[in-house]
Structures are given as C-alpha cells and as structure tokens.
C-alpha atoms as a PDB file:
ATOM      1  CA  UNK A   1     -88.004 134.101  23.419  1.00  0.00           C
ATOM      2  CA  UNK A   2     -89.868 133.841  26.770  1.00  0.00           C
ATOM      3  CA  UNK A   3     -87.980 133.492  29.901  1.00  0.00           C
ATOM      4  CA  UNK A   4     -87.955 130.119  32.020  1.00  0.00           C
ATOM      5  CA  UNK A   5     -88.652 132.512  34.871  1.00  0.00           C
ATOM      6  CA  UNK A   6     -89.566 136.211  35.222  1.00  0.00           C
ATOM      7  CA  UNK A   7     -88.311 138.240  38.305  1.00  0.00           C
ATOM      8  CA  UNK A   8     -89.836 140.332  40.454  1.00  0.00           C
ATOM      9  CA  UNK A   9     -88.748 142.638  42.888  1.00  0.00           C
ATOM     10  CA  UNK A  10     -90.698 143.515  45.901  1.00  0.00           C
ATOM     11  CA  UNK A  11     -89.360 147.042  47.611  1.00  0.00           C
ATOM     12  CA  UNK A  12     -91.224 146.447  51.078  1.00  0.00           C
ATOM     13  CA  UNK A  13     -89.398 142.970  51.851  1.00  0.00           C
ATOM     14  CA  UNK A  14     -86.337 144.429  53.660  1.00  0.00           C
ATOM     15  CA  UNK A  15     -84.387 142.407  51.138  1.00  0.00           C
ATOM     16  CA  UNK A  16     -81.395 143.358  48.336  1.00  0.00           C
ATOM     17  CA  UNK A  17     -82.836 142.809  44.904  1.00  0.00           C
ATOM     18  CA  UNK A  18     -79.658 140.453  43.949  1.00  0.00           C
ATOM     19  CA  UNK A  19     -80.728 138.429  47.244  1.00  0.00           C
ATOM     20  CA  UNK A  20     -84.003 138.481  46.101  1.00  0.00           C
ATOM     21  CA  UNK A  21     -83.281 137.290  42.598  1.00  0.00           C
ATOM     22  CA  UNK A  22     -81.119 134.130  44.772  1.00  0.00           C
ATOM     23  CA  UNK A  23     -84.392 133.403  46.522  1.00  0.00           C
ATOM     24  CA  UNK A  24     -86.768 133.590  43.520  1.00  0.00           C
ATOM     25  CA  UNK A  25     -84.419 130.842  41.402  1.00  0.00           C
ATOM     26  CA  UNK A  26     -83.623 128.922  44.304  1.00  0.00           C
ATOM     27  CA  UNK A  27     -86.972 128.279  45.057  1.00  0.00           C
ATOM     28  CA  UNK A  28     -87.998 127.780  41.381  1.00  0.00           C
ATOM     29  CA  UNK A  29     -85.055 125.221  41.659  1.00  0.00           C
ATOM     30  CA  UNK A  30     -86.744 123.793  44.764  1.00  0.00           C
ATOM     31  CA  UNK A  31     -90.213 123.452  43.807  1.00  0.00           C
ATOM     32  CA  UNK A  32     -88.998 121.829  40.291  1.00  0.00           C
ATOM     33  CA  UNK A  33     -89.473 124.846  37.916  1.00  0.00           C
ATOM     34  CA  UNK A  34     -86.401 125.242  37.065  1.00  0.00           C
ATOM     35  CA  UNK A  35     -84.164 122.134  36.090  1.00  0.00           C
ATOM     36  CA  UNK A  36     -80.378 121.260  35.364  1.00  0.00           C
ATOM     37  CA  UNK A  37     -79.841 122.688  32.221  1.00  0.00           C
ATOM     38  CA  UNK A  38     -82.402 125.410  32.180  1.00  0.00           C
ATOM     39  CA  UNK A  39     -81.165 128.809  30.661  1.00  0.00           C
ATOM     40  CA  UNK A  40     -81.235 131.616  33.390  1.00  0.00           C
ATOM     41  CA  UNK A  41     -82.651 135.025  31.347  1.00  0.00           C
ATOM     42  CA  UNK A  42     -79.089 137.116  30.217  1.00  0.00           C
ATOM     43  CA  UNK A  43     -78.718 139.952  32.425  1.00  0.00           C
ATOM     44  CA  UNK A  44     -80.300 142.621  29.319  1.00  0.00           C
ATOM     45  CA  UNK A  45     -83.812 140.744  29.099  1.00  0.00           C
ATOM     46  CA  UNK A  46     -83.720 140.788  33.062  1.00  0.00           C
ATOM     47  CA  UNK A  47     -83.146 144.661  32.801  1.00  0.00           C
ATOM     48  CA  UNK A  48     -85.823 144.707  30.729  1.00  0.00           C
ATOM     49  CA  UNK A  49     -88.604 142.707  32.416  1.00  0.00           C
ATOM     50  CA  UNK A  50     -87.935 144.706  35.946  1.00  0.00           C
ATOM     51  CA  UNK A  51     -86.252 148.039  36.812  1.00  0.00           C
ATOM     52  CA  UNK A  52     -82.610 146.894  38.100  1.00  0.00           C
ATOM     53  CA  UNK A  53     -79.180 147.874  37.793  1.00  0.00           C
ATOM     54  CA  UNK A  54     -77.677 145.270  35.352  1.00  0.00           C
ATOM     55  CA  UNK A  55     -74.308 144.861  38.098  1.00  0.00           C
ATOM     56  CA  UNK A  56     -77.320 144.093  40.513  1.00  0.00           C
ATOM     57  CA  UNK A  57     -78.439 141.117  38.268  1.00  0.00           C
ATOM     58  CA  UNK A  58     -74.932 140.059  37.267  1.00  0.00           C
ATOM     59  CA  UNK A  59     -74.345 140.319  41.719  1.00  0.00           C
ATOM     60  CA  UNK A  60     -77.003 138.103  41.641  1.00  0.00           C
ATOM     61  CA  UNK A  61     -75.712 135.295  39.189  1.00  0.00           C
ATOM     62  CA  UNK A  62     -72.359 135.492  40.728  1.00  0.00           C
ATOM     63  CA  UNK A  63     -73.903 134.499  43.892  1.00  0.00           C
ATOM     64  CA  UNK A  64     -76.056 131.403  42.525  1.00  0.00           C
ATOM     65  CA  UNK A  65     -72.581 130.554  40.605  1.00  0.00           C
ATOM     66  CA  UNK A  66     -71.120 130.462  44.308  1.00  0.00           C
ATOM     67  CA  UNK A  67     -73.384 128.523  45.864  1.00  0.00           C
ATOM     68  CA  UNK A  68     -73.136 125.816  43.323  1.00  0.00           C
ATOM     69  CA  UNK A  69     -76.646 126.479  41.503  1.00  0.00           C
ATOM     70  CA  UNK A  70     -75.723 127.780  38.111  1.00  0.00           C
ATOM     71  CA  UNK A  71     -73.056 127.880  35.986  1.00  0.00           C
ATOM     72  CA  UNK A  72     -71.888 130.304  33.804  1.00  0.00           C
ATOM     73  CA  UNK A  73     -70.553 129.474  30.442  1.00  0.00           C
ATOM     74  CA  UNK A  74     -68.738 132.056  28.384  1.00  0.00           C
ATOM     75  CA  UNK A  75     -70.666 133.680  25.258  1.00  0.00           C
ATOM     76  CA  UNK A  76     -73.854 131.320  25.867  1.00  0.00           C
ATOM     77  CA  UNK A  77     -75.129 132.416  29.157  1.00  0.00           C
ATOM     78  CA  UNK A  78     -75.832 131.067  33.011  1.00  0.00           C
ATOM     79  CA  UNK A  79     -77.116 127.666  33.157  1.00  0.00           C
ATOM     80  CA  UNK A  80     -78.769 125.868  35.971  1.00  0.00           C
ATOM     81  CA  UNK A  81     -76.044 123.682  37.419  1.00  0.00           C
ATOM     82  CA  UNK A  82     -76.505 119.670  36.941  1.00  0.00           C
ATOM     83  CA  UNK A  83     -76.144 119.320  41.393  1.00  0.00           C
ATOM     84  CA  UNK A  84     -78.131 122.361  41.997  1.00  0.00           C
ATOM     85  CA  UNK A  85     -81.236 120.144  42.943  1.00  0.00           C
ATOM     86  CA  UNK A  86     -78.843 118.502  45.671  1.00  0.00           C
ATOM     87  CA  UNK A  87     -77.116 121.783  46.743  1.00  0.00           C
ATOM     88  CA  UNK A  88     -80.239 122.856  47.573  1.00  0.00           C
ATOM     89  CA  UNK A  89     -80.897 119.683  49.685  1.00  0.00           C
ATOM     90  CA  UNK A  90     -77.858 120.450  51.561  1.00  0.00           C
ATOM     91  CA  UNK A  91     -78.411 123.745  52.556  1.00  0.00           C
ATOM     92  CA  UNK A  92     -81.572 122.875  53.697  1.00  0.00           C
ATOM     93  CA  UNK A  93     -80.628 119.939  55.868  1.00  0.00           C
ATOM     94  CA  UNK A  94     -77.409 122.210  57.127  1.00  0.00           C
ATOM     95  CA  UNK A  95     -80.294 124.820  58.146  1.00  0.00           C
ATOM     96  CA  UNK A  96     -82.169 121.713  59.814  1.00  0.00           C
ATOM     97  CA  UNK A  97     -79.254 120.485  61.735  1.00  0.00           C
ATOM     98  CA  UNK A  98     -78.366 124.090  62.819  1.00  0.00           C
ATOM     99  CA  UNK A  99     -82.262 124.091  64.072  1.00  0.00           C
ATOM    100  CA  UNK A 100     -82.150 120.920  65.942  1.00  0.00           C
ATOM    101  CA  UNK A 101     -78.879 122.385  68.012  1.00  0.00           C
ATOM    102  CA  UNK A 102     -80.369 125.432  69.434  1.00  0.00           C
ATOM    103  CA  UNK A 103     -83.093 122.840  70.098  1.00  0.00           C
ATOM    104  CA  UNK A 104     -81.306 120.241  71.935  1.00  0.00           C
ATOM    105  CA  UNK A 105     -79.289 123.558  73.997  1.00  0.00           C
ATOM    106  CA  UNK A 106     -83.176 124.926  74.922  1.00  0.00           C
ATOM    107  CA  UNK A 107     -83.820 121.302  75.638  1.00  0.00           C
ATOM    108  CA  UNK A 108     -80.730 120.886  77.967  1.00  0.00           C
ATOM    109  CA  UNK A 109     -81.150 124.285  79.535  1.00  0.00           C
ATOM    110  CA  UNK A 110     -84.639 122.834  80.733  1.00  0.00           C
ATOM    111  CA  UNK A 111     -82.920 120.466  82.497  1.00  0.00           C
ATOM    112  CA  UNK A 112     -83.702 117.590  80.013  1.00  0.00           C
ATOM    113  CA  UNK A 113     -81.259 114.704  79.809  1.00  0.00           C
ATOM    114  CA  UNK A 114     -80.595 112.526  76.460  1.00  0.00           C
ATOM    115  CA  UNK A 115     -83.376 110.024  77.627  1.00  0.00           C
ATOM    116  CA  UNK A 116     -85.695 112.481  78.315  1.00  0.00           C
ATOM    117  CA  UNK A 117     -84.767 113.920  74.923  1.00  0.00           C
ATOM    118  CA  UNK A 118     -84.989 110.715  73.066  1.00  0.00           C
ATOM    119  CA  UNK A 119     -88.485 110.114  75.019  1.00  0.00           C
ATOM    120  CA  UNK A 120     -89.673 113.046  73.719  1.00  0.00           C
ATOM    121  CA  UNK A 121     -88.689 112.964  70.382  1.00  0.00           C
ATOM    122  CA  UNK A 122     -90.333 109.669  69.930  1.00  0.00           C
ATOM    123  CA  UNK A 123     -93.903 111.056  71.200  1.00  0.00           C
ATOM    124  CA  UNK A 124     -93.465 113.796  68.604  1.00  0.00           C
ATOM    125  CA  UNK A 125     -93.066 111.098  66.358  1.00  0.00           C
ATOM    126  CA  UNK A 126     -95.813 108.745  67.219  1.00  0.00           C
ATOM    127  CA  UNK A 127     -98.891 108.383  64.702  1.00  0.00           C
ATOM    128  CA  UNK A 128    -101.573 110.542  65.931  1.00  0.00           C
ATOM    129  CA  UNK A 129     -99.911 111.783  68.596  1.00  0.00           C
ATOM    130  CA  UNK A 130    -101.364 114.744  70.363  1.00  0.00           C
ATOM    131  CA  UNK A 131     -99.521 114.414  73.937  1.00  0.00           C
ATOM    132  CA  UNK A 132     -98.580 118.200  74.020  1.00  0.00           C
ATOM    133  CA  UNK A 133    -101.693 119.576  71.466  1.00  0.00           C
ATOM    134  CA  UNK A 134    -102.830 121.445  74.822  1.00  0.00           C
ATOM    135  CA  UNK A 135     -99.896 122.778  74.891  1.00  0.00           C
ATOM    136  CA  UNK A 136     -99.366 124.750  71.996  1.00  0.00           C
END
C-alpha cells in the first residue's frame, strides 16, 4: 500500500518529532491533502519510512486525536476526523484573535483611541492603499 502521506523528520528545526508529525498532517489537512476519512499510515509503516521510536509516533496520534483531527478506531487504524477541516479553522482564527489583542494593547500603549483604531484599520483596508508603504 502507499501512504496518504510520508513523514519526515528534520533534526535542525528545534522541534519534537511527535510535534513535528502534528504539523506535517495538520498542514496536509490544511492545504487539502489529507481529507475526512483519509487513513493516517499505522504506527509500523511510519517506523519504517523514517527512523522514530514507535511511542514517538503513537505520542503523535494521541495528540491529533486531542485536538479533534483524527480519530482512532480500534483494530482498523487512525482516521482523519470528519470536523478536522473546521478544527483547523478554529485554531487558526483563535491564533488570529490572540494576534489582534497584543495588537490593539501596542495600539493603545501608543496612545491610540478606538477611533483612531477604527480609522486606521479602515486605511489598511482600503483598495490600493499605500498610506503607510513608506513606512515599512
């Protein structure tokens, strides 16, 4: 059989293999590579495409299971989850939101008010707008 999606592990990335196995099916989840239903590889063909402890893989799964992207079902194997598509959408609009907060508290600590906010939110937004181009 050939895998939906082949790891890879990258030593010099500062990041846990199991976290990097999250990323690399999140993002194939993301970008629409990986769909609801799609079989993840088992945790012995994963062993065998890269060198990793299999409690490293299975780390891994457990974590997707917890954030709602796969599923695992007993004797057949871990499944991409039918809401991962809009789990995904969630955590990225909670990471947005989060964004736009420390914004609005840099904005606010340069002594802009909610006007002056607004105001400048809707230049950003203006076709063609390139008020502050100079200034980046």
């Amino acid at each position: 059989m050939n895998p939906i999606i082949r790891f890879r592990l990258d030593p010099r990335s500062g990041l846990a293999p199991s976290r990097q196995l999250v990323d690399q099916v999140r993002r194939a989840i993301s970008l629409g590579r990986l769909h609801t239903g799609d079989q993840l590889p088992s945790v012995r063909e994963v062993v065998a495409q890269i060198p990793i402890n299999p409690n490293t893989v299975h780390r891994a799964y457990r974590d997707l299971e917890q954030l709602g992207l796969v599923e695992g079902r007993p004797g057949l194997g871990t499944f991409v989850a039918t809401d991962a598509r809009q789990a995904i959408e969630r955590e990225q609009l909670e990471s947005l939101v989060v964004e736009l907060r420390r914004w609005l508290a840099k904005a606010t600590e340069a002594g802009l008010d909610g006007e002056s906010v607004l105001a400048l939110v809707a230049t950003a937004l203006e076709p063609g707008s390139d008020e502050f181009a100079a200034l980046s």
